[in-house]
Protein backbone atom coordinates (compact mmCIF):
# COMPACT_ATOMS: atom_id res chain seq x y z
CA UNK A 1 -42.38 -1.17 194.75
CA UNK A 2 -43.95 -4.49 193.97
CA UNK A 3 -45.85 -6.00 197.47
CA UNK A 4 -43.75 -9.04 197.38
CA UNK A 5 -40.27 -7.51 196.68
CA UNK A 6 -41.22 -5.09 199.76
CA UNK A 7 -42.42 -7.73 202.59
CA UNK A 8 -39.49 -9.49 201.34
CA UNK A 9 -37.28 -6.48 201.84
CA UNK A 10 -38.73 -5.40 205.44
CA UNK A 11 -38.52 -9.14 206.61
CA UNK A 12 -34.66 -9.04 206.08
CA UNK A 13 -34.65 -5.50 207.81
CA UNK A 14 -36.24 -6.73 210.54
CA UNK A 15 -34.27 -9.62 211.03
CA UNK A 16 -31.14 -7.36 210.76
CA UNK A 17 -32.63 -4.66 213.12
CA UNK A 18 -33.63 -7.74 215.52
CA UNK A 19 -29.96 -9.29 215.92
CA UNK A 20 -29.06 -5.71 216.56
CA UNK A 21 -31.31 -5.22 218.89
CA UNK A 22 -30.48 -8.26 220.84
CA UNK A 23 -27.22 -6.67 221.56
CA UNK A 24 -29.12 -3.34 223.25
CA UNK A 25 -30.01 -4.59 226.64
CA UNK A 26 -26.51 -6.78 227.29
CA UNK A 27 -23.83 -4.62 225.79
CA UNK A 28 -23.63 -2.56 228.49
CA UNK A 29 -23.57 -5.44 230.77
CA UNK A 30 -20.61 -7.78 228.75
CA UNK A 31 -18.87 -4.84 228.98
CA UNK A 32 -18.49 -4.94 232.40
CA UNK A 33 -18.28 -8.38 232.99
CA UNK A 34 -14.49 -7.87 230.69
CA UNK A 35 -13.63 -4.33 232.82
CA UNK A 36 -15.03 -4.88 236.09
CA UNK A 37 -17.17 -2.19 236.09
CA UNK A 38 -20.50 -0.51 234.37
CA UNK A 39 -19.05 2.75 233.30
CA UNK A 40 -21.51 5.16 231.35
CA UNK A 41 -18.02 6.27 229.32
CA UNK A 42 -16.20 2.67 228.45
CA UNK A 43 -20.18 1.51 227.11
CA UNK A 44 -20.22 4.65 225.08
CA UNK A 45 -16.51 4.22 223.61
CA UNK A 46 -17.74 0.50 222.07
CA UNK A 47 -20.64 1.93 220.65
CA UNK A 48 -18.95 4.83 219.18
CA UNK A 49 -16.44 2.63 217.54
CA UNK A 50 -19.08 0.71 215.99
CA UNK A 51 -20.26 4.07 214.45
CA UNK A 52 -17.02 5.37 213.19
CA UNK A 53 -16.17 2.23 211.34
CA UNK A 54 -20.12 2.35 210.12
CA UNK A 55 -19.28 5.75 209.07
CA UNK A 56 -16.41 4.82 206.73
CA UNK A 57 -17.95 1.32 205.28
CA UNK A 58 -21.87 2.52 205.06
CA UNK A 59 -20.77 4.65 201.83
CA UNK A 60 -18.67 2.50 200.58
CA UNK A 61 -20.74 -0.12 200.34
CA UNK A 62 -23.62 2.23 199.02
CA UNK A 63 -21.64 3.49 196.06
CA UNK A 64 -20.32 0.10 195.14
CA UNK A 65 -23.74 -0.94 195.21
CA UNK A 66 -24.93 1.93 192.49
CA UNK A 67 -22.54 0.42 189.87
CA UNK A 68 -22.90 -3.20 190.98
CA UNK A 69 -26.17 -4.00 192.31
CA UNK A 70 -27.75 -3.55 195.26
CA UNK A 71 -28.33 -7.56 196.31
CA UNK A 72 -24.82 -8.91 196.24
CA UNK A 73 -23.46 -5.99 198.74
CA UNK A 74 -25.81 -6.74 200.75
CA UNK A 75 -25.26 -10.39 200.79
CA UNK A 76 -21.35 -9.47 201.54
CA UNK A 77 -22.37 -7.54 204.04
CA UNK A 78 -24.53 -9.41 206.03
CA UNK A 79 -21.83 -12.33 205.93
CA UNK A 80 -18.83 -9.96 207.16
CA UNK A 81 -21.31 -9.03 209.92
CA UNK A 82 -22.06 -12.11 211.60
CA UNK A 83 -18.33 -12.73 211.59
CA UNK A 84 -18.60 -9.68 213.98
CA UNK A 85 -21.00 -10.91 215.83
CA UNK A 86 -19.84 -14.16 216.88
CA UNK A 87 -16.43 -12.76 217.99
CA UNK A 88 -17.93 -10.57 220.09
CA UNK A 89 -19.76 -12.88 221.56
CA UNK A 90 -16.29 -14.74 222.16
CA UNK A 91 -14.64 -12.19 223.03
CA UNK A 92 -12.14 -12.51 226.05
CA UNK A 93 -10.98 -8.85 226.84
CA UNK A 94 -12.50 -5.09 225.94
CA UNK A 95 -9.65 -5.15 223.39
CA UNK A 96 -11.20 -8.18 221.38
CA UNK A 97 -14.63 -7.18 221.91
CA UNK A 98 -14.33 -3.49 220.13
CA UNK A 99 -12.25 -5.02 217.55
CA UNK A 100 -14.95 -7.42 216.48
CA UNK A 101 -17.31 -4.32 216.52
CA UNK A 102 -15.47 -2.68 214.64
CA UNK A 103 -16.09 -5.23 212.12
CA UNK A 104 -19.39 -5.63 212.48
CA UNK A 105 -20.12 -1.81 212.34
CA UNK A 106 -17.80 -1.39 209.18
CA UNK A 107 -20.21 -3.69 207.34
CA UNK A 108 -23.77 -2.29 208.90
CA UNK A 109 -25.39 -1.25 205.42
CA UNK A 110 -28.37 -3.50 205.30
CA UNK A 111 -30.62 -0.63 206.21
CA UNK A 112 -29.01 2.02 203.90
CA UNK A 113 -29.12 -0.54 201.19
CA UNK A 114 -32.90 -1.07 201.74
CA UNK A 115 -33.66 2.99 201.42
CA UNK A 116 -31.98 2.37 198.02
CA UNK A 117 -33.84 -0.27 196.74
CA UNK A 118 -36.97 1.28 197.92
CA UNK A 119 -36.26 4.22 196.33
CA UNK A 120 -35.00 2.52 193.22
CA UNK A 121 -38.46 1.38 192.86
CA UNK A 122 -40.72 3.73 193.60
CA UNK A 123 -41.15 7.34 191.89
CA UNK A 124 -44.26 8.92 193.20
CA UNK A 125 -43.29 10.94 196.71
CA UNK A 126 -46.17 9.04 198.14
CA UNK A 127 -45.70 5.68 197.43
CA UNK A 128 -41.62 6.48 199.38
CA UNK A 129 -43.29 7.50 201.84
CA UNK A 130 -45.44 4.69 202.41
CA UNK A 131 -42.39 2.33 201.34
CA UNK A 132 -40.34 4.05 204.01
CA UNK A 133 -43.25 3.62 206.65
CA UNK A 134 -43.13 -0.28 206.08
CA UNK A 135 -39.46 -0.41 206.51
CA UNK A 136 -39.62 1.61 209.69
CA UNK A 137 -42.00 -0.59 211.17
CA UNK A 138 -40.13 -3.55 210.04
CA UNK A 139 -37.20 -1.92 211.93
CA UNK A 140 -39.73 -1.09 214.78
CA UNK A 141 -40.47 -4.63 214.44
CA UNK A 142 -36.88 -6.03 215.05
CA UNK A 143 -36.83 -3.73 218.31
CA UNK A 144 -40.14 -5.73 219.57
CA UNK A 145 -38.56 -9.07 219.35
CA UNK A 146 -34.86 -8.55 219.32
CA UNK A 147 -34.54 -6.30 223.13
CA UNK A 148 -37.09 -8.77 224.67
CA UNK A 149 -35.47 -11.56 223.61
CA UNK A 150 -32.09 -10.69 224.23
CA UNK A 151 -32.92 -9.14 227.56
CA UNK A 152 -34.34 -12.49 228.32
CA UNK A 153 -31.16 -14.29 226.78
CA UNK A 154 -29.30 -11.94 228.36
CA UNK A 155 -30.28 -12.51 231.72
CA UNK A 156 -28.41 -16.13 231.75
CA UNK A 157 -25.28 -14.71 230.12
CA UNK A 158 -24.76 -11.49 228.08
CA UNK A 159 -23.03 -13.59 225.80
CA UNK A 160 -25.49 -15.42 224.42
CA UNK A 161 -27.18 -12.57 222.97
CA UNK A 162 -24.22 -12.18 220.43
CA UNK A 163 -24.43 -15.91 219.29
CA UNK A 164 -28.17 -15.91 218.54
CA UNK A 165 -27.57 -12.79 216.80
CA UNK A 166 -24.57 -14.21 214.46
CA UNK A 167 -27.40 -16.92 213.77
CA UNK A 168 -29.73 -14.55 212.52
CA UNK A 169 -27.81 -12.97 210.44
CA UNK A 170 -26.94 -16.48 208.70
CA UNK A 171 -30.91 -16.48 208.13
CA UNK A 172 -30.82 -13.15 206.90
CA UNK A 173 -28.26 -14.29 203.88
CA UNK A 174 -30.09 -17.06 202.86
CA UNK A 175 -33.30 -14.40 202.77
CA UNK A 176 -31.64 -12.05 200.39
CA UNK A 177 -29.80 -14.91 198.23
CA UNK A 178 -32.82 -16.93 197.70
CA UNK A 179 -36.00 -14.51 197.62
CA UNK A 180 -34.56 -10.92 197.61
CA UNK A 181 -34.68 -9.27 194.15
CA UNK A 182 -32.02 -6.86 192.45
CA UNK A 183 -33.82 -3.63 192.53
CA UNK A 184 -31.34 -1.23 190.34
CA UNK A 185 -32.47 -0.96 186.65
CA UNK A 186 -30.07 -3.84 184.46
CA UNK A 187 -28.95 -0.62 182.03
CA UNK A 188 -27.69 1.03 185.34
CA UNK A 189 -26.00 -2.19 186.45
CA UNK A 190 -24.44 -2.74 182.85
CA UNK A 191 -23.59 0.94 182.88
CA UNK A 192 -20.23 1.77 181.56
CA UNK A 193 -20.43 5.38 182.31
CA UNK A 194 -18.64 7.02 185.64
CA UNK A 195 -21.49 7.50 188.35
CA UNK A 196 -23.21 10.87 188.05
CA UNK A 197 -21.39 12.66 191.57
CA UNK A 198 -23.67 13.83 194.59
CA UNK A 199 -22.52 17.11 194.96
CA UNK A 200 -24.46 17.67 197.82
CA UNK A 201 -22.54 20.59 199.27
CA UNK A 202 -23.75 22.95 195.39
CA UNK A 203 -25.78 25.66 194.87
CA UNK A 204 -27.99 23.93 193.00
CA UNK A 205 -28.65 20.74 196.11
CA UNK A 206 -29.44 23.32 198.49
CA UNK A 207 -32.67 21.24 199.61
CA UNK A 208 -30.52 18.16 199.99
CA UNK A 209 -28.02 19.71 201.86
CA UNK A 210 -30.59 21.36 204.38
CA UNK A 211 -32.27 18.29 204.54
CA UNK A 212 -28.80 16.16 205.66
CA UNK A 213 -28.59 18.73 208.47
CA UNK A 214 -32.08 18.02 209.59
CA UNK A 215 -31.27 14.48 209.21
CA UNK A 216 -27.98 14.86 211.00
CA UNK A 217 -29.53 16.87 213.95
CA UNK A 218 -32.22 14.42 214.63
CA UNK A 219 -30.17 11.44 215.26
CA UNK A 220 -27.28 13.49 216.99
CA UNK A 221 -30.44 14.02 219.46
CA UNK A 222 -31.45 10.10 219.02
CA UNK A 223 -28.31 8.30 219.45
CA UNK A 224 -27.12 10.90 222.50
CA UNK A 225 -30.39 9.60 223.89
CA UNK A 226 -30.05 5.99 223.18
CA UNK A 227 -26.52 5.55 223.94
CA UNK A 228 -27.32 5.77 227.27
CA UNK A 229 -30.27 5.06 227.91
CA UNK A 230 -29.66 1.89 229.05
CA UNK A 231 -27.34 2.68 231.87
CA UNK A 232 -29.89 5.46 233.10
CA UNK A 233 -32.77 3.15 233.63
CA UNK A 234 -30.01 0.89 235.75
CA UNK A 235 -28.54 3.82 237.97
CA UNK A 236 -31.15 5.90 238.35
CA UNK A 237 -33.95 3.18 238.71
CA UNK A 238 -31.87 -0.30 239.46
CA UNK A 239 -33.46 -1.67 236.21
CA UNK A 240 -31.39 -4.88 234.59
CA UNK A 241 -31.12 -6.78 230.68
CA UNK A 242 -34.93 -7.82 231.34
CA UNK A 243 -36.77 -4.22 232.42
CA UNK A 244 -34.40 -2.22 229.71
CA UNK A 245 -35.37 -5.10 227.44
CA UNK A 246 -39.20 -5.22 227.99
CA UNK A 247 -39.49 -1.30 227.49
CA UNK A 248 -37.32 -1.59 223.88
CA UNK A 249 -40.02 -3.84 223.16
CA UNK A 250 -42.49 -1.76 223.76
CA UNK A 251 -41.06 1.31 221.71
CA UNK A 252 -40.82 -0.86 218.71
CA UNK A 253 -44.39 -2.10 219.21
CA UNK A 254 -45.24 1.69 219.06
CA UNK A 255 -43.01 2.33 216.65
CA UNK A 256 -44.49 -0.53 214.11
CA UNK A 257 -48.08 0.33 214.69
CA UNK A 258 -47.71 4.31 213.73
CA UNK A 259 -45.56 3.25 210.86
CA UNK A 260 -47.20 0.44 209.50
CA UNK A 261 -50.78 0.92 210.42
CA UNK A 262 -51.31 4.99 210.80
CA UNK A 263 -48.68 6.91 208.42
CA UNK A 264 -50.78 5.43 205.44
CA UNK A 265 -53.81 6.98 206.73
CA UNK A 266 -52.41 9.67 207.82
CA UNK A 267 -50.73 10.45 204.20
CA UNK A 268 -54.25 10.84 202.81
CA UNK A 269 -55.05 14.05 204.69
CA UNK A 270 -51.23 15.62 205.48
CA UNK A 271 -47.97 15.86 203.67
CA UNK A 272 -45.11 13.87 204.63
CA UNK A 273 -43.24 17.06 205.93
CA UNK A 274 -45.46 18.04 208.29
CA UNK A 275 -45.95 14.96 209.60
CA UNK A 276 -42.23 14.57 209.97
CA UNK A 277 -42.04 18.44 211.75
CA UNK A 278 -44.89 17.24 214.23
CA UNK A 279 -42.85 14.05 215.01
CA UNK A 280 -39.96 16.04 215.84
CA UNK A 281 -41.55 17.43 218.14
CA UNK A 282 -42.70 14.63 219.50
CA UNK A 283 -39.50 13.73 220.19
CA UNK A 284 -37.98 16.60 221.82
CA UNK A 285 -40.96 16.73 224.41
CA UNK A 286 -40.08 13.00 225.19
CA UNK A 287 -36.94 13.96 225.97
CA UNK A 288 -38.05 16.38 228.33
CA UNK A 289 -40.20 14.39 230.01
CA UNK A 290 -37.37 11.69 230.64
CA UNK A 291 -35.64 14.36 232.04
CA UNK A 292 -38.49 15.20 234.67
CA UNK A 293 -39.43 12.09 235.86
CA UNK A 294 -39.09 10.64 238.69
CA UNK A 295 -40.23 6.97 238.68
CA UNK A 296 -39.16 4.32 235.95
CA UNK A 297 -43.10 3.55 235.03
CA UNK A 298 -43.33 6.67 233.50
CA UNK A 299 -40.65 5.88 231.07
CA UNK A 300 -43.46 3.68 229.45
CA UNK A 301 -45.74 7.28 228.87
CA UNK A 302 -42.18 9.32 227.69
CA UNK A 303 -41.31 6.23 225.00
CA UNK A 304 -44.52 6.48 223.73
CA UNK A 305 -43.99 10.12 222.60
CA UNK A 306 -40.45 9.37 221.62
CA UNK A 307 -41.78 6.15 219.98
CA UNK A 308 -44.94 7.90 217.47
CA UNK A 309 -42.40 10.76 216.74
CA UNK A 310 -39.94 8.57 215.48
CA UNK A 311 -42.31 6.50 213.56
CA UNK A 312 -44.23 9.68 212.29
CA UNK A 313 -40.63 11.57 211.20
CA UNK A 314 -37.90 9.16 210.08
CA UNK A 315 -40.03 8.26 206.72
CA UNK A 316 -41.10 11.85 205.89
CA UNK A 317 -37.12 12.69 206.62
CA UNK A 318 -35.92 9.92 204.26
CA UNK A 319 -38.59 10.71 200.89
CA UNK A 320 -37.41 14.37 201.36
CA UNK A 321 -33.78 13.03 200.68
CA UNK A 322 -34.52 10.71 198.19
CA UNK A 323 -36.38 12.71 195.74
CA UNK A 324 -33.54 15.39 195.58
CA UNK A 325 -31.53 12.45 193.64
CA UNK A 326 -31.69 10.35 190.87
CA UNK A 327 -31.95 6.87 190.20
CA UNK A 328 -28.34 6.49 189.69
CA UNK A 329 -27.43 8.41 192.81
CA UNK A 330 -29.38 6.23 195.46
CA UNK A 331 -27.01 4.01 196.58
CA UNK A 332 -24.66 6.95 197.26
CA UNK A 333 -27.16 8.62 199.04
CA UNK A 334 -28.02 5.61 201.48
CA UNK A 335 -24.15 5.41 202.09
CA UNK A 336 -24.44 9.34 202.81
CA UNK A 337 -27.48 9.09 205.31
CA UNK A 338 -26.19 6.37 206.29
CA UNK A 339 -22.91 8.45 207.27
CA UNK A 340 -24.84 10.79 209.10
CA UNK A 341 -26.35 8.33 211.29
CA UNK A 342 -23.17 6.43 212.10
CA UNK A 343 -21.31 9.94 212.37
CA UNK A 344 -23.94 10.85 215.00
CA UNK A 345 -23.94 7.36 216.72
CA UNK A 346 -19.96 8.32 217.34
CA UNK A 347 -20.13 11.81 218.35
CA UNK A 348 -23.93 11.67 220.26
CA UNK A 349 -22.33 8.96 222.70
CA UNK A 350 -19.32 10.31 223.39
CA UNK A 351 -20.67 13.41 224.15
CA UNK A 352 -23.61 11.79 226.45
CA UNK A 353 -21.88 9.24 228.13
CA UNK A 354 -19.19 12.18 229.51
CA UNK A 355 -21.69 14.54 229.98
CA UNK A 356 -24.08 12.05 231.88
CA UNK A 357 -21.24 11.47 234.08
CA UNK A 358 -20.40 14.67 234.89
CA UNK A 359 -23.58 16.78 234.50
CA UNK A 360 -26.08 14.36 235.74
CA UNK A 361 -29.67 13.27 233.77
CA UNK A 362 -30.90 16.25 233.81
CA UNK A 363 -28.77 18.45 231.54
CA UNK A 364 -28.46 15.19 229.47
CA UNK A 365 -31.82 14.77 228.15
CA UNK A 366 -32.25 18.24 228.58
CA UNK A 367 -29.62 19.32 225.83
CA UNK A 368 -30.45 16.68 223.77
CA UNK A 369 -34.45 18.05 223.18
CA UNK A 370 -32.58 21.42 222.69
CA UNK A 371 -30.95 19.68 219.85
CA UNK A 372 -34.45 17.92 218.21
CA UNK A 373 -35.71 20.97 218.78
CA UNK A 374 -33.66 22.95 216.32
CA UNK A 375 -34.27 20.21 213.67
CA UNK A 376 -37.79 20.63 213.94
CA UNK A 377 -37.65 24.22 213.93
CA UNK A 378 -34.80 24.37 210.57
CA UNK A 379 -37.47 21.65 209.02
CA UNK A 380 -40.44 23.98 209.71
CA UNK A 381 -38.67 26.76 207.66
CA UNK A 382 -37.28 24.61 204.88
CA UNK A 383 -39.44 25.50 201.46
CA UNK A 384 -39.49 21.90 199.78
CA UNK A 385 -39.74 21.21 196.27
CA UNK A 386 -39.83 17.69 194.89
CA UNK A 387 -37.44 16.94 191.53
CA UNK A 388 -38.09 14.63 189.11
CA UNK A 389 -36.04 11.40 188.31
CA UNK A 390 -33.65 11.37 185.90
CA UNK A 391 -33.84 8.27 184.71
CA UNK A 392 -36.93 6.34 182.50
CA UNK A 393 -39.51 4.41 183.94
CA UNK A 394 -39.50 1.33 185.47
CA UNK A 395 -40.45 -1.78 183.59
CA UNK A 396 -44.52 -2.55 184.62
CA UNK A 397 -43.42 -5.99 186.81
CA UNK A 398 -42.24 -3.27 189.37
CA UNK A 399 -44.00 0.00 189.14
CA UNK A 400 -44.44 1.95 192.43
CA UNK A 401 -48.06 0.51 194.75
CA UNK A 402 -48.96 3.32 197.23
CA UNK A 403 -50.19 0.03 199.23
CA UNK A 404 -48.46 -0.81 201.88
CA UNK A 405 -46.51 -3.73 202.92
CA UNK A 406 -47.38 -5.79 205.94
């Protein structure tokens, strides 16, 4: 992918991952401003909900975009969004507020449209890679700025969080209408022929489907964790909008530097699936830890783990997928991942938010390493293969760079 079509690219996902992660610190918090109470269950419902409709619209919108371009879904998407996120921020009763996320989650396919278009662009495994790493720390990047400034916001009214974020989002449109290039090939767009299916569940996709249940156990184990994360550092260590905030920050600091300063470097000397099995582990030792400690500054030495696995895994995870595909089948296959992600970010909460309540920290985290664990042990004994595109090459004004974006 062209250098300019990519910073363009990860400056929209960070500004979408940055009014999202404005929301992280308060939601908990406006939550119980409308029921009275900070319950680890009622948090976990909202964000669920956001999921489930995020699991019906992500591959929706991802298909659509295979036949009709990748830049005006997007552009739809983004608008429908901040509709969401300014009635949220209005909201008057729990009722309101999980309709309007509903809303907002049903069009959440910014990110899934952006693993298209970088895959659209790039053929060489490598060069995803890399192209993956810059949109990860892009999307580490919108958790530096969007947690710190919304715990900050937060801290006056957890409102106001949801109107800066509907803001952003306006920004965000004018970024893709204006500057953002159509990635998918014109013949593909023009195409008059039915969309080749992704039959993931074949014979002959048994790498993709092994991969999607990596995929899918890795953020079961992530959005368990993150769902309430939140409300652990409050009960268990009295921390409010501004601490939670601060130590987001710092994750996505992490996050951006192993992403978009180390993977490169590191891609010279390993291959992108081991460095995704070591950041697995990573992870799941993280977890541990969180479950161990005792005093909320060593959350800052657990999130850095948790923070250089992520950034070390997710883009290894994501060139294993998109290689299994075609050109023709990418925008499917970011609604699919996409699908796993918001299908986890139902069930992982649910599950941890009941299970925190009634089985403590402890077993929480503890379970959920258990969980990373096996993903990093199925990845380990996955035998990958890499499979050509289908389709021609790419005209020479967008040929795959292995250089990364800023």
């Amino acid at each position: 992918m062209n250098r300019r079509a990519l910073l363009i690219l990860c400056l929209v996902v960070a500004v979408d991952t940055g009014s999202f992660g404005l929301l992280a610190p308060v939601l908990p918090f406006l939550v119980a401003d409308l029921t009275g109470s900070l319950s680890a269950i009622t948090v976990t419902q909202v964000t669920a909900l956001y999921a489930g409709c995020q699991l019906v619209g992500a591959p929706l919108i991802g298909r659509l975009s295979d036949r009709w371009g990748r830049k005006p879904l997007m552009a739809g998407a983004i608008a429908v969004g901040s509709l969401g996120l300014l009635g949220s921020g209005l909201s008057g009763s729990l009722a309101m507020l999980m309709l309007f996320q509903a809303i907002k989650g049903g069009s959440a396919a910014v990110f899934a449209l952006a693993q298209a278009m970088v895959a659209d662009r790039n053929e060489d495994a490598d060069g995803r890679t890399v192209s993956f790493g810059a949109l990860g720390a892009a999307l580490g990047l919108g958790f530096v700025f969007g947690p710190a400034l919304g715990g900050l916001i937060g801290s006056f009214s957890p409102r106001a969080p949801f109107l800066v974020a509907a803001a952003l989002t306006l920004v965000n449109l004018v970024l893709v209408l204006k500057l953002l290039p159509e990635t998918l090939s014109p013949q593909a767009v023009r195409s008059e022929e039915p969309q080749e299916p992704l039959r993931w569940w074949s014979g002959e996709q048994a790498q993709l489907r092994r991969m999607l249940i990596v995929y899918f156990l890795f953020y079961l184990g992530f959005s368990s964790f993150t769902g309430v994360f939140v409300v652990d550092t409050k009960q268990r260590f009295g921390w409010g909008p501004e601490a939670a905030g601060l130590l987001l920050c710092f994750v996505g600091v992490v996050a951006a530097l192993v992403q978009g300063g180390l993977l490169p470097k590191l891609l010279r000397r390993f291959r992108a699936k081991r460095l995704a099995e070591v950041g697995l582990v990573l992870v799941g030792i993280a977890l541990l830890g969180v479950s161990a400690i005792e005093q909320g500054s060593s959350l800052y030495l657990t999130q850095f783990l948790f923070a250089t696995g992520v950034g070390l895994s997710t883009p290894g995870l994501r060139t294993l997928l998109s290689t299994a595909v075609n050109e023709r089948q990418q925008g499917v296959l970011g609604g699919l991942t996409q699908s796993c992600v918001s299908l986890t970010s139902l069930l992982g909460p649910l599950a941890a938010g009941r299970l925190y309540t009634y089985g403590g920290f402890r077993l929480t985290f503890q379970l959920e390493a258990t969980v990373i664990f096996i993903a990093a042990a199925l990845l380990i004994l996955t035998k990958v293969r890499s499979q050509p595109q289908a389709e021609p090459q790419l005209e020479p004004s967008v040929q795959p760079t292995n250089t990364p974006s800023p």
